[in-house]
Protein backbone atom coordinates (compact mmCIF):
# COMPACT_ATOMS: atom_id res chain seq x y z
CA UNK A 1 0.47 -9.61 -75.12
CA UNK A 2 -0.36 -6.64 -77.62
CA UNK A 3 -3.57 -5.14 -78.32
CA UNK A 4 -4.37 -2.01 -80.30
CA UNK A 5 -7.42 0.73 -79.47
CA UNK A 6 -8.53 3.55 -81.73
CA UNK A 7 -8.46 6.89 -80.08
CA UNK A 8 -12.25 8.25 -81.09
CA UNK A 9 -13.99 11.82 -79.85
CA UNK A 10 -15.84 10.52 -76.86
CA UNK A 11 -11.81 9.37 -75.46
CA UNK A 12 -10.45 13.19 -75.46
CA UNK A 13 -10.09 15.73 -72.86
CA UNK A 14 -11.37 19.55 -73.13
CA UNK A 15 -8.22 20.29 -75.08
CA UNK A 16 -8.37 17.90 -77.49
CA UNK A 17 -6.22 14.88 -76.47
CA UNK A 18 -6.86 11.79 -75.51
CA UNK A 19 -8.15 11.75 -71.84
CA UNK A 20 -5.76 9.88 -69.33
CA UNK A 21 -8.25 8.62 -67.39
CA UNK A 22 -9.63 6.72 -70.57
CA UNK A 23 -5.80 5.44 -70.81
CA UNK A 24 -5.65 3.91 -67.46
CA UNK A 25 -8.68 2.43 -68.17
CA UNK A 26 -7.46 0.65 -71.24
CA UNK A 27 -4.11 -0.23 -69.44
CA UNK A 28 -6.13 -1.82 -66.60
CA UNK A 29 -8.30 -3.87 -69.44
CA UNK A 30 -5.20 -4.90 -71.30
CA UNK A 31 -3.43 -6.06 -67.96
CA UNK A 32 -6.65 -7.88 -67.01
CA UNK A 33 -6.55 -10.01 -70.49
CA UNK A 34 -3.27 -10.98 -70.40
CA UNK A 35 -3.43 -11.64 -66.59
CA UNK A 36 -6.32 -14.08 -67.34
CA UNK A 37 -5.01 -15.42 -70.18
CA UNK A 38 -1.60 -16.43 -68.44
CA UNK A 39 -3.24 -18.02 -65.19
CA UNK A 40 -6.69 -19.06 -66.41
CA UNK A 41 -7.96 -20.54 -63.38
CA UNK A 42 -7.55 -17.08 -61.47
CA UNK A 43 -9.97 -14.75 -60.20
CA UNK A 44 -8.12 -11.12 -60.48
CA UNK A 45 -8.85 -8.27 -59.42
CA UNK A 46 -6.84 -4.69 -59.27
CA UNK A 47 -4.87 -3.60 -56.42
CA UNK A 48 -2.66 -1.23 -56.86
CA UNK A 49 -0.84 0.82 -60.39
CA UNK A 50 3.16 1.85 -59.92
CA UNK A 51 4.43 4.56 -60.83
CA UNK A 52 1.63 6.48 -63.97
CA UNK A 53 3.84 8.18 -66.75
CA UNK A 54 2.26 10.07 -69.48
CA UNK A 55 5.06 10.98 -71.63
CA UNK A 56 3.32 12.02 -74.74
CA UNK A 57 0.46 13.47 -75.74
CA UNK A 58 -2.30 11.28 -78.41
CA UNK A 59 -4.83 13.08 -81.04
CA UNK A 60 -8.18 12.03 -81.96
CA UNK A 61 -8.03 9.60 -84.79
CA UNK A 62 -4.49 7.95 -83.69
CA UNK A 63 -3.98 4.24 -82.88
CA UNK A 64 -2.08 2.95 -80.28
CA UNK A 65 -0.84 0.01 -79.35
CA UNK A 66 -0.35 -1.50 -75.58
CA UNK A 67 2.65 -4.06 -75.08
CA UNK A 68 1.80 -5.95 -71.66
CA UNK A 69 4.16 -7.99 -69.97
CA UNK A 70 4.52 -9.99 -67.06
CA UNK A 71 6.78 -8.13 -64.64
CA UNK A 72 6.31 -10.42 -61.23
CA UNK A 73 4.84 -13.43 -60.17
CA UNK A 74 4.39 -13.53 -56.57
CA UNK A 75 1.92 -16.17 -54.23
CA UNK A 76 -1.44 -14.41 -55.28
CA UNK A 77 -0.20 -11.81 -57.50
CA UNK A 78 1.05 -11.02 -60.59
CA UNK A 79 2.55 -7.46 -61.77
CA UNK A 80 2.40 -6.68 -64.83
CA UNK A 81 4.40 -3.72 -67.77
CA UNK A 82 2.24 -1.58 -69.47
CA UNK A 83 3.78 0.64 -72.33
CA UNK A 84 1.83 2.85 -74.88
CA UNK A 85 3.18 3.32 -78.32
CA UNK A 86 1.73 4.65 -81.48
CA UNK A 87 1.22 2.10 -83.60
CA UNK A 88 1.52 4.42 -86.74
CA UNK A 89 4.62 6.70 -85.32
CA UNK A 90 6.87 4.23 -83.53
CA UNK A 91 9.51 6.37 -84.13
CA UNK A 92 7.91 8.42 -81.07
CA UNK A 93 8.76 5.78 -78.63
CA UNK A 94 6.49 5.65 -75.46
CA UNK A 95 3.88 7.14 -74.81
CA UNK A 96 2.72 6.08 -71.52
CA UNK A 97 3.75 3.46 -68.66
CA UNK A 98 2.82 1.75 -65.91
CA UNK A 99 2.63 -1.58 -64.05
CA UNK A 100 -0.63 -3.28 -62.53
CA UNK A 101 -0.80 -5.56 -59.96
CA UNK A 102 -3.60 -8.05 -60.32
CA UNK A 103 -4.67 -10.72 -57.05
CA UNK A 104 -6.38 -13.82 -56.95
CA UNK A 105 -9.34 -13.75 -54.71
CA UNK A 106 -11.81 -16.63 -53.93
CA UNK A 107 -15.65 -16.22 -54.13
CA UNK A 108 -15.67 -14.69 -50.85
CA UNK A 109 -13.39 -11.72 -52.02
CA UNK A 110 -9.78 -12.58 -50.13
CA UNK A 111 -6.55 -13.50 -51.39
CA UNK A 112 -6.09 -17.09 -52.46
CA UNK A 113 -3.15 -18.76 -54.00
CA UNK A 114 -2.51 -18.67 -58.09
C-alpha cells in the first residue's frame, strides 16, 4: 500500500524539520490501513516498532510518500515495512524505516487468531 502526507508547519520540530514523532505517527496510521485492509475481519492494535531509522531530514512544504508492506504473517500478528521517500526527490532514496507489528485482539482486549 502507498499513501502520501504533506509536511505542513504544525508537523516540524524547533529547528525547522519535520518532527519524528509526527513520522511515527503517520507510519503507525499507514501500517494500521493496510493492516486492516489486508485482514478485514481483524481487530489490530500496536505492539511493538523494530528497529526506527531516520536517515534524512524533511522541510516544511515537502511531500512524502510511505510504501507499506507486509513483512510477516504470524497466528495473531502481522509485521509490517515501512519506508519514507520523497515523493518529489526520489532520487534521495529513503528517508525513514521501520516495521510495525499489529495483533488481533477480541472485545475483551487479548490475542485472538487472524
Amino acid at each position: 500500500m502507498e499513501t502520501h502526507r504533506l509536511v505542513l508547519t504544525e508537523d516540524l520540530n524547533q529547528y525547522g524539520f519535520l518532527f519524528g514523532g509526527r513520522l511515527l505517527s503517520w507510519a503507525d496510521e499507514a501500517g494500521y490501513i493496510a493492516a486492516s485492509k489486508d485482514f478485514p475481519d481483524a481487530r489490530f492494535v500496536t505492539i511493538g516498532m523494530g528497529k526506527v531509522a531516520f536517515h534524512q531530514s524533511v522541510k516544511n512544504g515537502a511531500i512524502i510518500r510511505l510504501c507499506v508492506s507486509l513483512r510477516k504473517q504470524g497466528t495473531t500478528s502481522a509485521t509490517y515495512q515501512i519506508d519514507v521517500y520523497s515523493a518529489k526527490e526520489p532520487e534521495r532514496g529513503v528517508i525513514f524505516s521501520t516495521d510495525i507489528t499489529y495483533v488481533n485482539i477480541d472485545e475483551e482486549g487479548q490475542k485472538y487468531a487472524l
